[in-house]
PDB file of N, CA and C in Angstrom:
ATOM      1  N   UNK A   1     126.878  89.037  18.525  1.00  0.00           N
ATOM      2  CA  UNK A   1     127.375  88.472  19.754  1.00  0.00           C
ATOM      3  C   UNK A   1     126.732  89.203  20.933  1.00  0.00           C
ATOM      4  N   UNK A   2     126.192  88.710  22.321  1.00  0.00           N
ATOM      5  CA  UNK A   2     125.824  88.892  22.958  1.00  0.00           C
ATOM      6  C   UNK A   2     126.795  89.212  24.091  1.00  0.00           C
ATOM      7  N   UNK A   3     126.843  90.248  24.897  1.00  0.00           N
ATOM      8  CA  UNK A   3     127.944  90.119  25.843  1.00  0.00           C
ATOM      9  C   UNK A   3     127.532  89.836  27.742  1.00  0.00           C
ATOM     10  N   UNK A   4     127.017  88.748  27.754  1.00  0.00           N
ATOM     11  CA  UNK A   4     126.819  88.281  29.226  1.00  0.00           C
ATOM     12  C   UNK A   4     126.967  88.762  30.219  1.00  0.00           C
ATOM     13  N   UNK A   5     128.264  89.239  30.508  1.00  0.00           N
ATOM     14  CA  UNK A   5     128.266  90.027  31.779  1.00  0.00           C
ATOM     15  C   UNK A   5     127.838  91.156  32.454  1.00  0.00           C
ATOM     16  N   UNK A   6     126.640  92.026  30.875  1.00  0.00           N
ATOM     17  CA  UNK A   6     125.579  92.542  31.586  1.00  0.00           C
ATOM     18  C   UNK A   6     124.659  92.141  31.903  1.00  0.00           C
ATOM     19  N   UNK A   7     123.997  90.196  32.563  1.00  0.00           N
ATOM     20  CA  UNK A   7     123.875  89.580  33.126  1.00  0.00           C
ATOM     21  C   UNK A   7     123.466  88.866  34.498  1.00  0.00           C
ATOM     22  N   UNK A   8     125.416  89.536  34.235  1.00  0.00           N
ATOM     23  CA  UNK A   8     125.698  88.948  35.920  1.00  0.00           C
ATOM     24  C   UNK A   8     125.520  90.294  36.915  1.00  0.00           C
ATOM     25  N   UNK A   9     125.159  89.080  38.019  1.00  0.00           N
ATOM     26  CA  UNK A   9     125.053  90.651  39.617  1.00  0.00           C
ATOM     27  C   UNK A   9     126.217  90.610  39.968  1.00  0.00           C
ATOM     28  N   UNK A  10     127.118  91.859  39.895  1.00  0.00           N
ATOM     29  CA  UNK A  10     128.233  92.590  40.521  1.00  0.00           C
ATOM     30  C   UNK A  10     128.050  92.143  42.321  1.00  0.00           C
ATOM     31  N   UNK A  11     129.206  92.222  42.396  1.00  0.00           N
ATOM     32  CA  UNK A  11     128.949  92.620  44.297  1.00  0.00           C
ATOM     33  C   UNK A  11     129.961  93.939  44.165  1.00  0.00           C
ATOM     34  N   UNK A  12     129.381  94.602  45.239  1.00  0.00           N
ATOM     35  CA  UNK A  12     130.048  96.054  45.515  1.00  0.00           C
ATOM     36  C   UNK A  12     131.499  96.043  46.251  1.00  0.00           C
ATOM     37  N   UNK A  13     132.479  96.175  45.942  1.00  0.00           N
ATOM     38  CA  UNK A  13     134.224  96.305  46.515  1.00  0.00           C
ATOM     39  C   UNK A  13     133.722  96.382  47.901  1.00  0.00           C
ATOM     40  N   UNK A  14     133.925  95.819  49.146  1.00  0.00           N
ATOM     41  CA  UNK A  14     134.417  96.261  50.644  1.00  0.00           C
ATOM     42  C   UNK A  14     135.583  96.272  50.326  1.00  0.00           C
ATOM     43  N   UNK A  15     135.990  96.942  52.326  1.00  0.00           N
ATOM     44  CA  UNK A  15     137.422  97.115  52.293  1.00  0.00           C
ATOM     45  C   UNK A  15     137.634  95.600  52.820  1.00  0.00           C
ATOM     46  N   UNK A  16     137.269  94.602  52.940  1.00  0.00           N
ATOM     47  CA  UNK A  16     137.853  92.973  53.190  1.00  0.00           C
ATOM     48  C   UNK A  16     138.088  92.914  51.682  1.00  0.00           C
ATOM     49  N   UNK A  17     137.558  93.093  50.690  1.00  0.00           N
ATOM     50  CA  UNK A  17     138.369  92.919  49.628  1.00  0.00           C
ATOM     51  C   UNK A  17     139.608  93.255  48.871  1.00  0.00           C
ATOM     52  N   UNK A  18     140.140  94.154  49.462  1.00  0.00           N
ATOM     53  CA  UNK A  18     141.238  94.721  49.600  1.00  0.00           C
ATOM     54  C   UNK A  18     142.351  94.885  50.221  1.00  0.00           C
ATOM     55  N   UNK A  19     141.906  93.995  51.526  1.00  0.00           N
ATOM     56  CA  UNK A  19     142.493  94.090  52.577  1.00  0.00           C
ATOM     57  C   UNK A  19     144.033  93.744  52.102  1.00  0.00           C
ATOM     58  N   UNK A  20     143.843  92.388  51.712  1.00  0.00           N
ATOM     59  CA  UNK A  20     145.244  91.884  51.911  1.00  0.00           C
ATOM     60  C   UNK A  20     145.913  92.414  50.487  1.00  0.00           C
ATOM     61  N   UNK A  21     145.576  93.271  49.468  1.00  0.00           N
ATOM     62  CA  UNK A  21     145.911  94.019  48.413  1.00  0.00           C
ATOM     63  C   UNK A  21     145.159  94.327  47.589  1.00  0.00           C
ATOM     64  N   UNK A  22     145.615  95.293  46.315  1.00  0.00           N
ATOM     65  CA  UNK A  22     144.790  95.999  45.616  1.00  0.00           C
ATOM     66  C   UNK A  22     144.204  95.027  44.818  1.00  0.00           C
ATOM     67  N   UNK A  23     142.977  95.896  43.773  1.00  0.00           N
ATOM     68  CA  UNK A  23     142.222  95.056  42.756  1.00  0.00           C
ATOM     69  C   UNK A  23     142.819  95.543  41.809  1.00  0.00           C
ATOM     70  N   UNK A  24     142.741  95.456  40.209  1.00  0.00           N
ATOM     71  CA  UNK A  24     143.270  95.834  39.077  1.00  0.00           C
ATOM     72  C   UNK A  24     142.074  95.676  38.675  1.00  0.00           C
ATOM     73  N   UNK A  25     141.225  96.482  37.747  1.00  0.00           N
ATOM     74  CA  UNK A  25     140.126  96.261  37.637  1.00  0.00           C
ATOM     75  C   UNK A  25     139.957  97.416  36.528  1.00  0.00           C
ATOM     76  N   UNK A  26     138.827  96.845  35.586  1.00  0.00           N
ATOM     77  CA  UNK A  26     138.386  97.333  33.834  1.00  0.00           C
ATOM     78  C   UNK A  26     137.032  98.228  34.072  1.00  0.00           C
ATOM     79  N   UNK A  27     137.010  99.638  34.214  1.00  0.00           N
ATOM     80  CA  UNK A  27     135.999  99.895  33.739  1.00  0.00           C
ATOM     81  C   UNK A  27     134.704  99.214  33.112  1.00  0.00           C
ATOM     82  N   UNK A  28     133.779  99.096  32.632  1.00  0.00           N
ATOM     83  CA  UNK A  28     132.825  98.248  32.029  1.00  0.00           C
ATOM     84  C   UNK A  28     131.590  99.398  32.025  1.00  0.00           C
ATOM     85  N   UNK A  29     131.417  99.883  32.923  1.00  0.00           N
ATOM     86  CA  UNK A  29     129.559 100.978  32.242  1.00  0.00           C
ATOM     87  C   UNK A  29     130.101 102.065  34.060  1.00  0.00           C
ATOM     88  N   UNK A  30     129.646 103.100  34.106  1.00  0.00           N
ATOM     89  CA  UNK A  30     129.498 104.118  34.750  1.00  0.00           C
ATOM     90  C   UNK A  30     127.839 104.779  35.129  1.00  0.00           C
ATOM     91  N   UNK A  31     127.168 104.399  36.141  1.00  0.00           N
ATOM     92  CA  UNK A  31     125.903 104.903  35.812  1.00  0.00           C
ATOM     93  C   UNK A  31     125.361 105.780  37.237  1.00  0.00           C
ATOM     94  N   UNK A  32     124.214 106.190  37.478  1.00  0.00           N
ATOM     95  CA  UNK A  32     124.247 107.163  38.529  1.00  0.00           C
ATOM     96  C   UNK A  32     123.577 105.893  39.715  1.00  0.00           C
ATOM     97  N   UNK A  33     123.994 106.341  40.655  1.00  0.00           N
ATOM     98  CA  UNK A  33     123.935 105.352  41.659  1.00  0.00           C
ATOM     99  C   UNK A  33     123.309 106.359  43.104  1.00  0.00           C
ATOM    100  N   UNK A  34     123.207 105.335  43.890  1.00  0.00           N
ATOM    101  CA  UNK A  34     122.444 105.666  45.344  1.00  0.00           C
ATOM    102  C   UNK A  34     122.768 107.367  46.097  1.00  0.00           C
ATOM    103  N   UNK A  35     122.343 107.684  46.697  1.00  0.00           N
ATOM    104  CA  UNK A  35     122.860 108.889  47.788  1.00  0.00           C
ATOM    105  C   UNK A  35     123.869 109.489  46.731  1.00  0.00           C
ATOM    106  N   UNK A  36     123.186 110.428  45.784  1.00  0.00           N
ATOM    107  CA  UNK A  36     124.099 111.213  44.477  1.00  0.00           C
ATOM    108  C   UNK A  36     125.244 110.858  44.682  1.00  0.00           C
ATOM    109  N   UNK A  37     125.827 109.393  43.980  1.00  0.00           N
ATOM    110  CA  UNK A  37     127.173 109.086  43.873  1.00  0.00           C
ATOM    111  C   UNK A  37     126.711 108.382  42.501  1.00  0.00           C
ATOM    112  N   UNK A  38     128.142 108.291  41.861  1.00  0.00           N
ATOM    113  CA  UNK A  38     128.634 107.254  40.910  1.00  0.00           C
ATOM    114  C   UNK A  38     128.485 105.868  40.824  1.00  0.00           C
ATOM    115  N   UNK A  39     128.171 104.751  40.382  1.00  0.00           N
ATOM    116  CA  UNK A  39     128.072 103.479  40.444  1.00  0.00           C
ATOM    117  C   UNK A  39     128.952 102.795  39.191  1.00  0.00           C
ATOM    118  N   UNK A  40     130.272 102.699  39.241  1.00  0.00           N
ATOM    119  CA  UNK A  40     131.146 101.899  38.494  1.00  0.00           C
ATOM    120  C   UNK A  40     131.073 100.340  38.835  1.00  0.00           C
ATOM    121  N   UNK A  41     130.856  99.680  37.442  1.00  0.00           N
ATOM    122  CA  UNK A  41     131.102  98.158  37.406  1.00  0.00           C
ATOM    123  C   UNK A  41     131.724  98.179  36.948  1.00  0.00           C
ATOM    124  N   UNK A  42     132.621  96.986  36.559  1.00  0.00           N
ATOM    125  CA  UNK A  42     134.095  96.555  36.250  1.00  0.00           C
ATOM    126  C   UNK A  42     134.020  95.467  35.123  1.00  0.00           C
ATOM    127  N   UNK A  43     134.380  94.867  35.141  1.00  0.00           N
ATOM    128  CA  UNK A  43     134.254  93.978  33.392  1.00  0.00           C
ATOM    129  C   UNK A  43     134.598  92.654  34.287  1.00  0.00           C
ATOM    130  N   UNK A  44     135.260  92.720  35.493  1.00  0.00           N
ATOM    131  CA  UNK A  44     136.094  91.836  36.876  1.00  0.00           C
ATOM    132  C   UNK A  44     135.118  91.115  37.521  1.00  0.00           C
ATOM    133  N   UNK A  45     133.710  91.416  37.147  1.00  0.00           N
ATOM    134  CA  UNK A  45     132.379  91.229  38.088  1.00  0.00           C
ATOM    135  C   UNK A  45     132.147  92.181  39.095  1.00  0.00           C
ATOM    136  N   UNK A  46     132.616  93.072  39.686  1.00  0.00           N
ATOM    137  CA  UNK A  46     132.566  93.997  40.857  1.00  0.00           C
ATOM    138  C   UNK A  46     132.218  95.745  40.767  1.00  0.00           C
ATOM    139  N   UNK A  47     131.038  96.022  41.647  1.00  0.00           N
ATOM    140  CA  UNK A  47     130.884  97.344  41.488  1.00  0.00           C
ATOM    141  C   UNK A  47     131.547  97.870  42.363  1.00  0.00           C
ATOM    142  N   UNK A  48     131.378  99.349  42.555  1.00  0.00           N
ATOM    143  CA  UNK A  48     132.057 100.588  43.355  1.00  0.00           C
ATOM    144  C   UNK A  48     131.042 101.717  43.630  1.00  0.00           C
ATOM    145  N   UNK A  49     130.683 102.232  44.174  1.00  0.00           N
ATOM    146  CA  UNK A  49     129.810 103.070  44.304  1.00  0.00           C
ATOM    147  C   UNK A  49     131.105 104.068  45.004  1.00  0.00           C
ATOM    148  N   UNK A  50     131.183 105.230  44.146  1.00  0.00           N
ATOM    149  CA  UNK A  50     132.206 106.215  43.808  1.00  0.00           C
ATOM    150  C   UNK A  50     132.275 107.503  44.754  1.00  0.00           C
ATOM    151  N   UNK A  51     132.787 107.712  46.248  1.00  0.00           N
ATOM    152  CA  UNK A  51     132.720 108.696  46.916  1.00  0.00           C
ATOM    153  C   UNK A  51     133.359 109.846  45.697  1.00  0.00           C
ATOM    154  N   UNK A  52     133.085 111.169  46.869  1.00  0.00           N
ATOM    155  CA  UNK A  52     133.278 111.985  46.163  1.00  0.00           C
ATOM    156  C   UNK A  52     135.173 112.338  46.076  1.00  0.00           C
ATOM    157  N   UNK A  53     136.062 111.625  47.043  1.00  0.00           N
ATOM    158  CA  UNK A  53     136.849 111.700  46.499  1.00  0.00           C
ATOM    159  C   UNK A  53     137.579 110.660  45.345  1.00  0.00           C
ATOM    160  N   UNK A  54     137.175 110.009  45.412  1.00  0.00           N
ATOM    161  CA  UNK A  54     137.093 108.781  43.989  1.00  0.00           C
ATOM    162  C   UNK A  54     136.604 108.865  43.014  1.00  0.00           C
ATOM    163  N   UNK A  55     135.512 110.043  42.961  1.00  0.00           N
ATOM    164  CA  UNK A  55     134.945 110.523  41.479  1.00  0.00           C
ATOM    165  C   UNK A  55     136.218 111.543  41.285  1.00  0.00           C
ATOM    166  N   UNK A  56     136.168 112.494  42.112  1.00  0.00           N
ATOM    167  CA  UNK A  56     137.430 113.473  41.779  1.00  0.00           C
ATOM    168  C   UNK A  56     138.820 112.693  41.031  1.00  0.00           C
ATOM    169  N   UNK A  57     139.250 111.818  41.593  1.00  0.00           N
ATOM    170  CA  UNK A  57     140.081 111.454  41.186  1.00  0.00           C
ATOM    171  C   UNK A  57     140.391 110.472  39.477  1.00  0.00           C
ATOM    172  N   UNK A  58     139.402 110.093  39.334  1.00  0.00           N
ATOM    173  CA  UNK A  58     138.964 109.559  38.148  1.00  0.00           C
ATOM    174  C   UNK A  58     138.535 110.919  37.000  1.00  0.00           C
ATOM    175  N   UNK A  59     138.033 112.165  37.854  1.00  0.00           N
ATOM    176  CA  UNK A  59     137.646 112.813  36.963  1.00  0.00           C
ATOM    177  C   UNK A  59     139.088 113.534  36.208  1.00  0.00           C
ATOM    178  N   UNK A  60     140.107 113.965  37.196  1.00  0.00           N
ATOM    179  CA  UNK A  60     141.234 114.351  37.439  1.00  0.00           C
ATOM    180  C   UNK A  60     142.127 113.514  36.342  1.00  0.00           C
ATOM    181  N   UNK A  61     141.925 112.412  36.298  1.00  0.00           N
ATOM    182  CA  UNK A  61     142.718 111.460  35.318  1.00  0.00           C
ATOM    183  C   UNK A  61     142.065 111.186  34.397  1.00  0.00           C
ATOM    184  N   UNK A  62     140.764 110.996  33.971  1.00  0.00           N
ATOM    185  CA  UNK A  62     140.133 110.328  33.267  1.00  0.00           C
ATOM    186  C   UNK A  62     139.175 111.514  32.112  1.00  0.00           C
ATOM    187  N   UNK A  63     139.253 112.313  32.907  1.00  0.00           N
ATOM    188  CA  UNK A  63     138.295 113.074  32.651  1.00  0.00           C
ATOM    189  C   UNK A  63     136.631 113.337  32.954  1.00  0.00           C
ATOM    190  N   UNK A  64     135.843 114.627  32.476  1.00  0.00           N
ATOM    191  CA  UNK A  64     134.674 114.667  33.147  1.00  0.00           C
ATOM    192  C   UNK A  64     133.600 113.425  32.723  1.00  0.00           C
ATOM    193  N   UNK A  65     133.848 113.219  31.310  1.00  0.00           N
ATOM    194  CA  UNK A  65     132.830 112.402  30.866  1.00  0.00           C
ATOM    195  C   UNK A  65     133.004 111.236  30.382  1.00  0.00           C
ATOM    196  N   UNK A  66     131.894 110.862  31.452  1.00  0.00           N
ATOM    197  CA  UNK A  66     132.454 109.084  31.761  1.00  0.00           C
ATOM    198  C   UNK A  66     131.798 107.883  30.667  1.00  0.00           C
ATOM    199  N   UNK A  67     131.456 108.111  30.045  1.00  0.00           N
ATOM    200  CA  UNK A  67     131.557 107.850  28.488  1.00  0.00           C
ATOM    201  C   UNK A  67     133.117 107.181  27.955  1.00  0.00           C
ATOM    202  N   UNK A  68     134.185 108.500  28.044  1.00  0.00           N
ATOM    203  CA  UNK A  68     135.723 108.068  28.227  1.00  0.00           C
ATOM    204  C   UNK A  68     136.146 107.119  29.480  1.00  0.00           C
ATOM    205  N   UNK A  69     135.670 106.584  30.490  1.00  0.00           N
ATOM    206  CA  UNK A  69     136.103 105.784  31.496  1.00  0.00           C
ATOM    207  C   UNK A  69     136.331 104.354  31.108  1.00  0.00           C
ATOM    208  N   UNK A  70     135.148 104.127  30.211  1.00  0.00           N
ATOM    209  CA  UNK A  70     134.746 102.780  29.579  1.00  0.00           C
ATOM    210  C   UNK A  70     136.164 102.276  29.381  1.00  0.00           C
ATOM    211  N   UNK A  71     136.236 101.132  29.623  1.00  0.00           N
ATOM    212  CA  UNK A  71     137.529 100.305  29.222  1.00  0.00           C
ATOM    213  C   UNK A  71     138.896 100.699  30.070  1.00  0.00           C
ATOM    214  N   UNK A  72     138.811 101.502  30.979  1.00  0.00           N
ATOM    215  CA  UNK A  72     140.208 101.904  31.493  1.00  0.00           C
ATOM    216  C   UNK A  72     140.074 101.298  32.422  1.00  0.00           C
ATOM    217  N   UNK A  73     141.564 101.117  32.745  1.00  0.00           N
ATOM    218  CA  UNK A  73     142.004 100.408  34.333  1.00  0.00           C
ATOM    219  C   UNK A  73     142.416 101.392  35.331  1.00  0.00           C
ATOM    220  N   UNK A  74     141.669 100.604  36.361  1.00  0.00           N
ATOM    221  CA  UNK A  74     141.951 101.484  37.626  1.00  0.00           C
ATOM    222  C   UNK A  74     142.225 100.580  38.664  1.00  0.00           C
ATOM    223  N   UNK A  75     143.356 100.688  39.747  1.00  0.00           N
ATOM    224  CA  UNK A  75     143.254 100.314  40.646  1.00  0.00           C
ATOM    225  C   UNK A  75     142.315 100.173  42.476  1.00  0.00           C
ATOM    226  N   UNK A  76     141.721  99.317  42.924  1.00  0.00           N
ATOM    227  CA  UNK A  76     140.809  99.776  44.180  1.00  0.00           C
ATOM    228  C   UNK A  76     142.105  99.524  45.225  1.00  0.00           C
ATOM    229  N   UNK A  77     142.116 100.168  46.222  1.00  0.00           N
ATOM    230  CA  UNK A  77     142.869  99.841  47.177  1.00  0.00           C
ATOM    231  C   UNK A  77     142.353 100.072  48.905  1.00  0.00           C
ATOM    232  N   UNK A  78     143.142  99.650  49.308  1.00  0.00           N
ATOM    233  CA  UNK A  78     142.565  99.909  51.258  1.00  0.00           C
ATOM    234  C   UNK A  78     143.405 101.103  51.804  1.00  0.00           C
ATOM    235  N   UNK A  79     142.423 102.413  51.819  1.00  0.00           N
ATOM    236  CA  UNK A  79     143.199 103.092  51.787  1.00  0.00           C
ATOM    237  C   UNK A  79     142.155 104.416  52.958  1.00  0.00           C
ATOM    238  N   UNK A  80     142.616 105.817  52.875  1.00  0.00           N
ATOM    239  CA  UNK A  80     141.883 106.460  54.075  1.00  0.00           C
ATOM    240  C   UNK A  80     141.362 107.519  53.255  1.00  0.00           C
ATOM    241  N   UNK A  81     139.708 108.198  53.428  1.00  0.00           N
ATOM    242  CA  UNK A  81     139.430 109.320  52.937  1.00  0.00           C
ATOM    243  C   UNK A  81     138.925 110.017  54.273  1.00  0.00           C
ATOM    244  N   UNK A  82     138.828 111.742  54.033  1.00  0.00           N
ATOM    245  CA  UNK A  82     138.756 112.251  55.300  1.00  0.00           C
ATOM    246  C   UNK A  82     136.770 113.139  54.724  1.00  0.00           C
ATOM    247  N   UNK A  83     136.066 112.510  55.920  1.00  0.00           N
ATOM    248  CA  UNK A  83     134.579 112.428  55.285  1.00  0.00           C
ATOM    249  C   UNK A  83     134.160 113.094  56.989  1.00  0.00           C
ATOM    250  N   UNK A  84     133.469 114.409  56.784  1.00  0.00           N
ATOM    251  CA  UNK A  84     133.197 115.322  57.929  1.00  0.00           C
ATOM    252  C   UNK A  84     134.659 115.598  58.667  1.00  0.00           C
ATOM    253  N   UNK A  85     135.324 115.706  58.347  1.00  0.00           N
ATOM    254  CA  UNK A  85     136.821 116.503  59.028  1.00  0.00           C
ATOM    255  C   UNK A  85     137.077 115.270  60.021  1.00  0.00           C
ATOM    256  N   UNK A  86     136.711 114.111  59.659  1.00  0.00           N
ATOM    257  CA  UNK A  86     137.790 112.511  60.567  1.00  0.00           C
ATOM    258  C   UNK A  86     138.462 111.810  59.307  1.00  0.00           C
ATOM    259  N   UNK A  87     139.501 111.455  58.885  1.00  0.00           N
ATOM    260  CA  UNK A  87     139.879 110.812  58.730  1.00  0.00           C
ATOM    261  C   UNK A  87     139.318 109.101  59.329  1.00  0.00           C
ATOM    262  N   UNK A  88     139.122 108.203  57.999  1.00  0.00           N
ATOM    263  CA  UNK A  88     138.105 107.147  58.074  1.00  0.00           C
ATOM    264  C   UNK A  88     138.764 106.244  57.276  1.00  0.00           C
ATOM    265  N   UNK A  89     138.665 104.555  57.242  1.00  0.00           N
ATOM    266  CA  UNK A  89     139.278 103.659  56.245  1.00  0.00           C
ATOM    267  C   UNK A  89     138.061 103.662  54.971  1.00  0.00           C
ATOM    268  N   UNK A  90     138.810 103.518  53.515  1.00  0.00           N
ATOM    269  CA  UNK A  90     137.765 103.280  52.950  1.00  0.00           C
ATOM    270  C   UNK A  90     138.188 102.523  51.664  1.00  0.00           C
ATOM    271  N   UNK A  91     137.558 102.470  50.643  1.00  0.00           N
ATOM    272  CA  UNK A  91     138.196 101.524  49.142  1.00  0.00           C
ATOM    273  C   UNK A  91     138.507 103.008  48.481  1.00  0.00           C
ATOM    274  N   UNK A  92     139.825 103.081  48.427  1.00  0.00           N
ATOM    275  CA  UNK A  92     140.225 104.448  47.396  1.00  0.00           C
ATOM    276  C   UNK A  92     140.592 103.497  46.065  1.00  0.00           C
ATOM    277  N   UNK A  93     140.582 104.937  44.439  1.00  0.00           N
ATOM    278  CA  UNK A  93     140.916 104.255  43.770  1.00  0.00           C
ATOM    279  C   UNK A  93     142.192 105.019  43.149  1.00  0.00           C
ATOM    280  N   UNK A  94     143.051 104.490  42.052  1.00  0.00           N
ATOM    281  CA  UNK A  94     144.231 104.900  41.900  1.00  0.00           C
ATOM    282  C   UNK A  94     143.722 104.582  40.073  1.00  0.00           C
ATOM    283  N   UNK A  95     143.848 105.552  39.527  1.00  0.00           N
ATOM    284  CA  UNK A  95     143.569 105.216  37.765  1.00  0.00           C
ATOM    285  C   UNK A  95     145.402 104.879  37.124  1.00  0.00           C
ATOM    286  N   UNK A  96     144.823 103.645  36.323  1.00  0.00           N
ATOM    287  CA  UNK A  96     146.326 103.334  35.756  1.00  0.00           C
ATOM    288  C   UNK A  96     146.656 103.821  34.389  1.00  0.00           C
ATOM    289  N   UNK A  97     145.727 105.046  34.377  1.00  0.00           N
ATOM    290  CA  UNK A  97     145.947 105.518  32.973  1.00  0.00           C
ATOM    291  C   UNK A  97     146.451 107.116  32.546  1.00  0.00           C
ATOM    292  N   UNK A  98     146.340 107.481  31.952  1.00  0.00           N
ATOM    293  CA  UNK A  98     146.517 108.885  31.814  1.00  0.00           C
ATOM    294  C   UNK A  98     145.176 109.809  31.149  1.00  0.00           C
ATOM    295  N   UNK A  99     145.581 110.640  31.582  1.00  0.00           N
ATOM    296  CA  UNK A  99     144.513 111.771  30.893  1.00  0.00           C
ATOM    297  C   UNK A  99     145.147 113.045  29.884  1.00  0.00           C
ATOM    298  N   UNK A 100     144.767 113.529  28.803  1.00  0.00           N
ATOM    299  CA  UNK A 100     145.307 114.743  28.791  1.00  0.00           C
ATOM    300  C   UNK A 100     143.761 115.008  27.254  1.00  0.00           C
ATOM    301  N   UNK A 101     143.326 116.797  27.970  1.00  0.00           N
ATOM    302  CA  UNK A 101     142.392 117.161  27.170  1.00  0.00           C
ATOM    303  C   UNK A 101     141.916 118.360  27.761  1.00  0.00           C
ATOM    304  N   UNK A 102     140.680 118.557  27.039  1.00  0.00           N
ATOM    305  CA  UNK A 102     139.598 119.704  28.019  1.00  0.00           C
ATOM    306  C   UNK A 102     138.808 119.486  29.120  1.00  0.00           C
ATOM    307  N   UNK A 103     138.501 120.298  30.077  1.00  0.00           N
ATOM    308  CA  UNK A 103     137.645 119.835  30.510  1.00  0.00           C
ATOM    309  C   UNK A 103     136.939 121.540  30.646  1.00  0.00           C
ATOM    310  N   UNK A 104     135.902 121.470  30.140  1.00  0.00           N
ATOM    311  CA  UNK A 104     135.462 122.962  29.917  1.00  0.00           C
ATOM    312  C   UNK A 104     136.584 123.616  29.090  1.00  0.00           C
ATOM    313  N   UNK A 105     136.795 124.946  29.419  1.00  0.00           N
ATOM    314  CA  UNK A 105     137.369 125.422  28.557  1.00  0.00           C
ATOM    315  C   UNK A 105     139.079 125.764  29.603  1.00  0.00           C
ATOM    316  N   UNK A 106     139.305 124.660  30.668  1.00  0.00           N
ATOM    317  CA  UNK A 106     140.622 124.117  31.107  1.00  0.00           C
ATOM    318  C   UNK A 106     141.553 123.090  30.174  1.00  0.00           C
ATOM    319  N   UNK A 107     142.580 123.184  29.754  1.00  0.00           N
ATOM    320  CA  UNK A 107     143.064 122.295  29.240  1.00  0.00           C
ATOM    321  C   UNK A 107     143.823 121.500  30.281  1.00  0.00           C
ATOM    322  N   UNK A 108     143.446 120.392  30.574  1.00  0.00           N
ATOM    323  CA  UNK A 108     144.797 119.185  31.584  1.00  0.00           C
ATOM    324  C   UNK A 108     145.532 118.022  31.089  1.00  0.00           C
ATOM    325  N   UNK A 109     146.404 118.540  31.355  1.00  0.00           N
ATOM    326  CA  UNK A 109     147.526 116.960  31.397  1.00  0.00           C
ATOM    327  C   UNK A 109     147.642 116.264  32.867  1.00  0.00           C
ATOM    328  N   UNK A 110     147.641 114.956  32.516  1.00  0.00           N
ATOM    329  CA  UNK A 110     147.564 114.320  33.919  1.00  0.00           C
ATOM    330  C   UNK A 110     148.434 112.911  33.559  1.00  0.00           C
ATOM    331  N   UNK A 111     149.349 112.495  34.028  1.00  0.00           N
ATOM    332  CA  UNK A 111     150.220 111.503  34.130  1.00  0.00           C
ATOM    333  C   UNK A 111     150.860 110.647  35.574  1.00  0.00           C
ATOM    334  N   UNK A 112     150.754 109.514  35.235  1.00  0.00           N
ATOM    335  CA  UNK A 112     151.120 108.656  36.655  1.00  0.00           C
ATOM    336  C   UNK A 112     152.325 108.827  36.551  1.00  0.00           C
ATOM    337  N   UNK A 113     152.461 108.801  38.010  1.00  0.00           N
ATOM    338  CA  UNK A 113     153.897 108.335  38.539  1.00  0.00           C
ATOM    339  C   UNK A 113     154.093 106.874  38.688  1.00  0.00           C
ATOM    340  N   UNK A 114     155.381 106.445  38.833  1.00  0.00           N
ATOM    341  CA  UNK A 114     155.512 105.324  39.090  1.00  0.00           C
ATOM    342  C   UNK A 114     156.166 104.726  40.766  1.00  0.00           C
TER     343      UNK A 114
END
C-alpha cells in the first residue's frame, strides 16, 4: 500500500487559522526545517515550522527524539510567545499526550492537566 499524503503540499498553520479556535492535529514526519527550526507535518494536511518554544514544549512532553512524535496528537492554538524580551501573537502548541522516560540520563514524567 502506498500512503499518498506524502504527496500532498502541506500549507504551514498561520495564526488566521486558529483564530477562531484550536487545530487537533496528528503528528505525521518531523524533519529539519528553515532558520534552525523544526518542520512538523500533520497527517491533517498542515505543516508547523516549530519555534523554539514549541519544540521545548513537545520535547518536554514528548520527548527528545522525534522519531517518538510520529503519530501523537497535539493541539495548535492562537496563543502569545515572548521572542527578544516583547511578548508577540503566535501559533503555540499544547501536546495531548503524555510523556514519561529518559531523556539523557534525566528521568521525566510529564502528564496533562485537564
Amino acid at each position: 500500500m502506498v500512503d499518498a499524503r506524502k504527496y500532498v503540499t502541506s500549507s504551514f498553520i498561520t495564526l488566521a487559522d486558529v483564530a477562531e479556535g484550536p487545530l487537533r492535529l496528528t503528528i505525521m514526519k518531523v524533519a529539519d526545517g528553515k532558520n534552525n527550526k523544526l518542520d512538523a507535518t500533520f497527517e491533517e494536511g498542515f505543516s508547523l515550522s516549530l519555534n523554539a518554544t514549541n519544540t521545548k514544549r513537545l520535547v518536554k512532553a514528548l520527548g527528545a527524539d522525534t522519531d517518538g512524535w510520529i503519530g501523537q496528537v497535539i493541539e495548535a492554538y492562537a496563543g502569545e510567545i515572548t521572542y527578544e524580551g516583547k511578548d508577540q501573537p503566535a501559533v503555540v502548541v499544547r501536546p495531548m499526550t503524555s510523556f514519561c522516560g529518559n531523556i539523557g540520563n534525566i528521568h521525566l514524567s510529564y502528564s496533562l492537566g485537564t
